[in-house]
N, C-alpha and C. Protein backbone atom coordinates (compact mmCIF):
# COMPACT_ATOMS: atom_id res chain seq x y z
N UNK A 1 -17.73 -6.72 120.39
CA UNK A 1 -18.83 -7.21 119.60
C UNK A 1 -19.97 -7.68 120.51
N UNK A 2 -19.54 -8.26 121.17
CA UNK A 2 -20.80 -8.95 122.31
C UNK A 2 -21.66 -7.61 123.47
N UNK A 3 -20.04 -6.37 123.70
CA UNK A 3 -21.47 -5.15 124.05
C UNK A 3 -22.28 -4.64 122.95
N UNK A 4 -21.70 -4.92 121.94
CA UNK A 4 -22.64 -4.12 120.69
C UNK A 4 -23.77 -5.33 120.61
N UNK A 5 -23.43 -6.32 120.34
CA UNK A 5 -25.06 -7.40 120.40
C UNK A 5 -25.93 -7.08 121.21
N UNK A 6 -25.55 -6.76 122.71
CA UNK A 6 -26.52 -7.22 123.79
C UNK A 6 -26.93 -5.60 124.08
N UNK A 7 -26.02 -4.44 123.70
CA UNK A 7 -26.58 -3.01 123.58
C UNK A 7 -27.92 -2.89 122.88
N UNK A 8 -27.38 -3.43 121.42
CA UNK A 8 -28.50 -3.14 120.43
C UNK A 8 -29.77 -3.63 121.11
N UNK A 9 -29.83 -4.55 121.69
CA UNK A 9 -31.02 -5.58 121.74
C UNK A 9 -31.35 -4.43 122.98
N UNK A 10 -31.04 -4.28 124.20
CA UNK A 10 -31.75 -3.21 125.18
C UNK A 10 -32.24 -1.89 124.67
N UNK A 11 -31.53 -1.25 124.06
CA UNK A 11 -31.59 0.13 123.57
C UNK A 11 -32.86 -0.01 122.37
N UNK A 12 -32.91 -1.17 121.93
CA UNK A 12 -34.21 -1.19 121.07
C UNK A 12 -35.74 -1.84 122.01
N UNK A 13 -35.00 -2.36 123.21
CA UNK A 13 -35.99 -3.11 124.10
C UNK A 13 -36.95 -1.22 124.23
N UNK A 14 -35.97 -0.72 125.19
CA UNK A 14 -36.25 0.55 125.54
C UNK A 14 -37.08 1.35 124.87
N UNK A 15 -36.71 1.35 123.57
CA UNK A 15 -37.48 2.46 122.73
C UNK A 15 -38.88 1.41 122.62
N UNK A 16 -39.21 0.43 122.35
CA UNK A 16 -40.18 -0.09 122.46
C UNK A 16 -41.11 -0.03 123.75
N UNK A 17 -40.12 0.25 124.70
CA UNK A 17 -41.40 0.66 126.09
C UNK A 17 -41.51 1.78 126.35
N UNK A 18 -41.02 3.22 125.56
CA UNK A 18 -41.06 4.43 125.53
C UNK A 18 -40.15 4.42 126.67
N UNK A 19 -38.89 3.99 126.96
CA UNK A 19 -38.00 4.58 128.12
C UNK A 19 -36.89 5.04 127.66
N UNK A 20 -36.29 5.79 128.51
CA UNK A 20 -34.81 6.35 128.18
C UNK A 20 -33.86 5.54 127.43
N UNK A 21 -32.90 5.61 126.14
CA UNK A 21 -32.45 4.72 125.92
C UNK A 21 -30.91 5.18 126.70
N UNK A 22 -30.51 3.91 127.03
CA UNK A 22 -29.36 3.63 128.02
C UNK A 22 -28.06 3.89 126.86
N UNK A 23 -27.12 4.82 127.26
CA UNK A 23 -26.13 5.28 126.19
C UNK A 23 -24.91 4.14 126.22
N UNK A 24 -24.40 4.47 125.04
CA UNK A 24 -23.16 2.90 125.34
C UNK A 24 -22.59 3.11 126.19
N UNK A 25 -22.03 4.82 126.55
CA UNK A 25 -21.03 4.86 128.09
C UNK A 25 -21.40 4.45 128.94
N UNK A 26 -22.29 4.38 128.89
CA UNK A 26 -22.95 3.82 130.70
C UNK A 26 -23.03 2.17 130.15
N UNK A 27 -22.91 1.62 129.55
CA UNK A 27 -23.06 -0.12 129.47
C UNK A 27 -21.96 -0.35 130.06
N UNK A 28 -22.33 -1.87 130.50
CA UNK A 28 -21.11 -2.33 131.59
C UNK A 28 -20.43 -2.82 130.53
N UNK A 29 -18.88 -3.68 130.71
CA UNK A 29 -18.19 -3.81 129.77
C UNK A 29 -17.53 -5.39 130.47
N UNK A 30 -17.79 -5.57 131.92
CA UNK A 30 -17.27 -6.99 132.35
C UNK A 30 -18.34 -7.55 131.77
N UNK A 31 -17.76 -8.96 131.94
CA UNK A 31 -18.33 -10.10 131.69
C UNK A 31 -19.90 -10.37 132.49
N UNK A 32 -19.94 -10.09 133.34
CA UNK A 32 -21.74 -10.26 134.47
C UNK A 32 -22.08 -9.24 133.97
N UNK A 33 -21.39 -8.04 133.45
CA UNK A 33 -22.53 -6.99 133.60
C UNK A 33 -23.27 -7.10 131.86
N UNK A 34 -22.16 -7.54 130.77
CA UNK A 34 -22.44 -7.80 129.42
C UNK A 34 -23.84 -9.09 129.74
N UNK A 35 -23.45 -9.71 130.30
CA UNK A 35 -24.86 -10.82 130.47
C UNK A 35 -26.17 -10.35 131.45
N UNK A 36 -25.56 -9.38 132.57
CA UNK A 36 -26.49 -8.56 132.67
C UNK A 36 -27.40 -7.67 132.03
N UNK A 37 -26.92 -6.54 131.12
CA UNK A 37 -27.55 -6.14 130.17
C UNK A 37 -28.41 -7.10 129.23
N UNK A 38 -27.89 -8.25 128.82
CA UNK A 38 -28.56 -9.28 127.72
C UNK A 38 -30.01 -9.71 128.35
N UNK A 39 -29.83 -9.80 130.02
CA UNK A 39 -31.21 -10.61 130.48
C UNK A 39 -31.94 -9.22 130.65
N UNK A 40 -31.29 -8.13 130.85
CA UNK A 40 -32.32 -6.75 130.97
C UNK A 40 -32.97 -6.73 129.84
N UNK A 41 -32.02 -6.60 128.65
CA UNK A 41 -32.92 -6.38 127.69
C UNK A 41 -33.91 -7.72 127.09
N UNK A 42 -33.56 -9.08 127.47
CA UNK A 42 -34.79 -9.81 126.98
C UNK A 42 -35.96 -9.46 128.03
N UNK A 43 -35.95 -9.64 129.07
CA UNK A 43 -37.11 -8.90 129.82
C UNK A 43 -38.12 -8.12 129.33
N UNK A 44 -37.01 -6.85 128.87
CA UNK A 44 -37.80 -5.50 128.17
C UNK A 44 -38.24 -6.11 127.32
N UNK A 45 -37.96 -7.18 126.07
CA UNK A 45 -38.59 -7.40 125.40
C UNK A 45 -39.61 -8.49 125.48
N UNK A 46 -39.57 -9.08 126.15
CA UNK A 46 -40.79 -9.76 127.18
C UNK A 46 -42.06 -8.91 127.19
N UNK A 47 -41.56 -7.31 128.23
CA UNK A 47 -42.74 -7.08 128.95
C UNK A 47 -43.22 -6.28 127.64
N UNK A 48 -42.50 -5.88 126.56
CA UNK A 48 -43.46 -5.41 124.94
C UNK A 48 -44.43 -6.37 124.18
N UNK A 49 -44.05 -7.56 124.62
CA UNK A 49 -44.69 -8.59 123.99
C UNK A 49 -46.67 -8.65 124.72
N UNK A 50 -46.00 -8.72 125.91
CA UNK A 50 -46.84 -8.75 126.89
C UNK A 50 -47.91 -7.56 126.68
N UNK A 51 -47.37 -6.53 126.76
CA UNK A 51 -47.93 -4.93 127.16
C UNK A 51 -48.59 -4.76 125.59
N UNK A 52 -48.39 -5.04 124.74
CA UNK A 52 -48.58 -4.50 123.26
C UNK A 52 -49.93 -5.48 122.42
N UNK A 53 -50.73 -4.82 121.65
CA UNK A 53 -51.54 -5.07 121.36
C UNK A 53 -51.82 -4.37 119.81
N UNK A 54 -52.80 -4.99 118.82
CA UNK A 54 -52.40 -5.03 117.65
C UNK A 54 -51.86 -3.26 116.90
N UNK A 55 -52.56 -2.50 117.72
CA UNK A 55 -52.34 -1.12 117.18
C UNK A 55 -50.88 -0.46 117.89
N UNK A 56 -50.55 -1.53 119.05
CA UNK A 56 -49.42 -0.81 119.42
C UNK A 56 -48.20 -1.40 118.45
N UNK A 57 -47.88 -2.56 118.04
CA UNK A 57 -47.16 -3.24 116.92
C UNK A 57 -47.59 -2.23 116.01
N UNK A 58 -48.02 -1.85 115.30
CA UNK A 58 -48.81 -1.49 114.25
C UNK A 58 -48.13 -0.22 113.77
N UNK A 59 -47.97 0.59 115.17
CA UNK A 59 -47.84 2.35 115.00
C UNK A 59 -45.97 2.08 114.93
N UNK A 60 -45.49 3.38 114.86
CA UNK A 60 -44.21 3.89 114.04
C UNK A 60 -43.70 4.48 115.21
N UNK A 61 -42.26 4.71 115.30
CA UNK A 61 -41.56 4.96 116.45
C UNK A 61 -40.14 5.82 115.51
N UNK A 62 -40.44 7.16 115.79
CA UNK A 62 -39.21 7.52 115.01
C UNK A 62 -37.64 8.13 116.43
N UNK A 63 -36.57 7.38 115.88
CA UNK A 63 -35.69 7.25 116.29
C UNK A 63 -33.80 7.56 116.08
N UNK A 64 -33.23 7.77 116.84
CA UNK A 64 -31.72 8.31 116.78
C UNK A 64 -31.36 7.32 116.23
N UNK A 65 -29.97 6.72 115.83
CA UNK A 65 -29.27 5.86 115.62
C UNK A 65 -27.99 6.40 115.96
N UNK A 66 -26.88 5.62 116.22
CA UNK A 66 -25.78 6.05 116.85
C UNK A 66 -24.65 6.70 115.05
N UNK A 67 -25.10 5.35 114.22
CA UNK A 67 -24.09 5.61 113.01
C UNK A 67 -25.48 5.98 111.55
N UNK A 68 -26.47 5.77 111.52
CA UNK A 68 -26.95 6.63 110.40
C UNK A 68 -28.24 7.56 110.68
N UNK A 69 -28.15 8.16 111.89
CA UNK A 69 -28.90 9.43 112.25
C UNK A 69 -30.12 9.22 112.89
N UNK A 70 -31.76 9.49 111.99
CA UNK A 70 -32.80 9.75 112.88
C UNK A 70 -33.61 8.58 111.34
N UNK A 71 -34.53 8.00 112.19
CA UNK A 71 -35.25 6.84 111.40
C UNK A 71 -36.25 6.27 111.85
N UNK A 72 -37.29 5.90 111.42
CA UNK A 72 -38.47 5.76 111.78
C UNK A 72 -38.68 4.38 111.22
N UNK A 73 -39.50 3.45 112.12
CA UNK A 73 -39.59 2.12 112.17
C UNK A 73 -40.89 1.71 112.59
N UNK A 74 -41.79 0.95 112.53
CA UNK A 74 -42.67 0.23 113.29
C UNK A 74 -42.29 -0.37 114.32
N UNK A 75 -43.24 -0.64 115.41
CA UNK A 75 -42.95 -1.36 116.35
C UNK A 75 -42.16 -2.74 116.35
N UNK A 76 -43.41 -3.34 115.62
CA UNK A 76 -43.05 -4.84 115.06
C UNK A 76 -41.57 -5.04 114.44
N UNK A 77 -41.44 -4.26 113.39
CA UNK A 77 -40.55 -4.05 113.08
C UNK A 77 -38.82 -3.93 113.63
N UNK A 78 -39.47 -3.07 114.66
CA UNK A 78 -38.18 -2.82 115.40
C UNK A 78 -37.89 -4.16 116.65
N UNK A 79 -39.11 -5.00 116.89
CA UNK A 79 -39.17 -6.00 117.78
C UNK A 79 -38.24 -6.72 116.94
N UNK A 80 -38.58 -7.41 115.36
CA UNK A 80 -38.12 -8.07 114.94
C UNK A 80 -36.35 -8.31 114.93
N UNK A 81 -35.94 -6.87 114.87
CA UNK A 81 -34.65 -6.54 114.06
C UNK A 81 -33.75 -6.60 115.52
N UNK A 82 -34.41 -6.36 116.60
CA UNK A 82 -33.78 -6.66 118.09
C UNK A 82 -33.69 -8.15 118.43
N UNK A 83 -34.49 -8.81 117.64
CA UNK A 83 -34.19 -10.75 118.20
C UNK A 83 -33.15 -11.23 117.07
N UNK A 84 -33.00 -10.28 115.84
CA UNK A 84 -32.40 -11.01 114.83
C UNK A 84 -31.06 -10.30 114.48
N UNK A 85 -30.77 -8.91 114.88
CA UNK A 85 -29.76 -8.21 115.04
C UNK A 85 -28.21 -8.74 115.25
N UNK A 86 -28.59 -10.20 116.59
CA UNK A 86 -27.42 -11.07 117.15
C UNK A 86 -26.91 -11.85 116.15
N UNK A 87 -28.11 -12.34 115.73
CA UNK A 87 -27.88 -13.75 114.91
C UNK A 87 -26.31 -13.36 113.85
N UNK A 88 -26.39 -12.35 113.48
CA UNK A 88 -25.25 -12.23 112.41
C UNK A 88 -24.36 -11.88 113.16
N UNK A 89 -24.04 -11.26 114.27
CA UNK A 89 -23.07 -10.80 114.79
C UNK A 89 -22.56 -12.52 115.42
N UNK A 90 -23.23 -13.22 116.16
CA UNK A 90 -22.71 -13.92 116.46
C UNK A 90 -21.76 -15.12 115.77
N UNK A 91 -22.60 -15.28 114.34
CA UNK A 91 -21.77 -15.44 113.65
C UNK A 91 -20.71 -15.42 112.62
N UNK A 92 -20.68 -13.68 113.15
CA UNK A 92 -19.05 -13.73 112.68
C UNK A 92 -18.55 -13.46 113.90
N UNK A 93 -18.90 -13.41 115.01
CA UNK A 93 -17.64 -14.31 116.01
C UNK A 93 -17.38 -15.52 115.41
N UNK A 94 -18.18 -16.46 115.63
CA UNK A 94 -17.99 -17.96 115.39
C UNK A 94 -17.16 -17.88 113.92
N UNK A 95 -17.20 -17.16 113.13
CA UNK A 95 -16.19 -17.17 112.11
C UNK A 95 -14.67 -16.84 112.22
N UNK A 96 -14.03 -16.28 113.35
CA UNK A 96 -13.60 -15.27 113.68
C UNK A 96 -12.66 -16.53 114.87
N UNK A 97 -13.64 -16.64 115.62
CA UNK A 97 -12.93 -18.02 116.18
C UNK A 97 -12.51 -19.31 115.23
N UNK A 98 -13.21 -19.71 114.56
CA UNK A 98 -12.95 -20.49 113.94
C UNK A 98 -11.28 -20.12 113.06
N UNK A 99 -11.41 -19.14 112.54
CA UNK A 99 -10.16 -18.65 111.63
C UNK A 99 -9.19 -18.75 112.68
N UNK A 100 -9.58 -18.24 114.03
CA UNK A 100 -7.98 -17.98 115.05
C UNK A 100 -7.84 -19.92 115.84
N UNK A 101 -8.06 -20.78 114.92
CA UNK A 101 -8.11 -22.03 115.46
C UNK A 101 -8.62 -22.79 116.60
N UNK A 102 -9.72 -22.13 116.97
CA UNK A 102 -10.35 -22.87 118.09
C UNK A 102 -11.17 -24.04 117.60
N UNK A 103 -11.59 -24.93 118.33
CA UNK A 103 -12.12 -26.03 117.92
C UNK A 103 -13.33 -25.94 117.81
N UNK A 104 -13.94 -26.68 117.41
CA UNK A 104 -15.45 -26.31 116.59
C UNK A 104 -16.22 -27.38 116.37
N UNK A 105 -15.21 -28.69 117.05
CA UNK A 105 -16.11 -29.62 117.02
C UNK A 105 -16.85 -30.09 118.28
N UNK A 106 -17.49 -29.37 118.81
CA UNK A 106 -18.92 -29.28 119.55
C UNK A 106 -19.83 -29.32 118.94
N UNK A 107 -21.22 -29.53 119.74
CA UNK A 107 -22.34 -29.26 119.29
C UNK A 107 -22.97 -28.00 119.29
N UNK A 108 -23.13 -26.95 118.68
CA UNK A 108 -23.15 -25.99 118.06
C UNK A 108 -24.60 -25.25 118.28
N UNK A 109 -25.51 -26.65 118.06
CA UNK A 109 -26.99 -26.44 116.69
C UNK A 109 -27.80 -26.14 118.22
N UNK A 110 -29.05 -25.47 117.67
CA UNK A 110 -29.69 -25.72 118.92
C UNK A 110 -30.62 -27.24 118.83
N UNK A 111 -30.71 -27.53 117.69
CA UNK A 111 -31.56 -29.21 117.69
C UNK A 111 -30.38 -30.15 118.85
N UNK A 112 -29.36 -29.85 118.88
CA UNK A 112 -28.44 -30.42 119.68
C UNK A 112 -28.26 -30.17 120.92
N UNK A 113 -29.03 -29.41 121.72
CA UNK A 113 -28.77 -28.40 122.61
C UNK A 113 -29.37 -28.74 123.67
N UNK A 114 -29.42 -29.47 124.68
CA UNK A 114 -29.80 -29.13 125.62
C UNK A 114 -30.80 -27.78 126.32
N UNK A 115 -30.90 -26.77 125.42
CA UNK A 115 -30.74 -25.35 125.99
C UNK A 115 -32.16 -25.11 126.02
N UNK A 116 -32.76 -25.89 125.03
CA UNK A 116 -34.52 -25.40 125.01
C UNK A 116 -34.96 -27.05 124.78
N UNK A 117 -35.53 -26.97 125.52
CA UNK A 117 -36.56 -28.53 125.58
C UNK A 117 -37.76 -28.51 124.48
């Protein structure tokens, strides 16, 4: 689940900078290289943020998909669905753990978090 989170998010980074998209065989599958891929692809989606301007958001990007074929998206669009793609996956890990009894009483939230000031 966690190469499929951090895949999706590069492979959509990619198509947003017109580059090759990186196939799942070739994704790493350890642990550095799964967090490797994750900081590649926020980057990529960094330097779209950066590089892109209102007509480049704007225009349409038609595209493969691995499970429902060939599909066409907006930019924006496809930016969006790459930051928000995780959010559900991650939580059904966290569901998933929770069911196999791990503890859960941490702080969780990001208002709790240390992680962003």
């Amino acid at each position: 689940m966690v190469l499929h989170i951090f895949a999706v998010e590069l492979r959509y980074a990619e198509r947003l900078l017109g580059l090759q998209v990186t196939e799942y065989s070739a994704m790493p599958t350890d642990l550095d290289g799964l967090f490797a891929t994750a900081e590649r692809a926020a980057q990529s989606l960094r330097q779209a943020i950066a590089d892109g301007d209102e007509s480049y958001w704007s225009g349409t990007i038609e595209f493969s998909m691995r499970s429902s074929g060939t599909s066409k998206a907006s930019r924006r669009k496809i930016f969006v669905h790459a930051l928000l793609h995780g959010v559900r996956h991650w939580a059904q890990l966290a569901v998933e753990l929770r069911k196999a009894g791990h503890a859960t009483d941490w702080g969780h939230h990001l208002l709790f978090s240390n992680a962003v000031k």
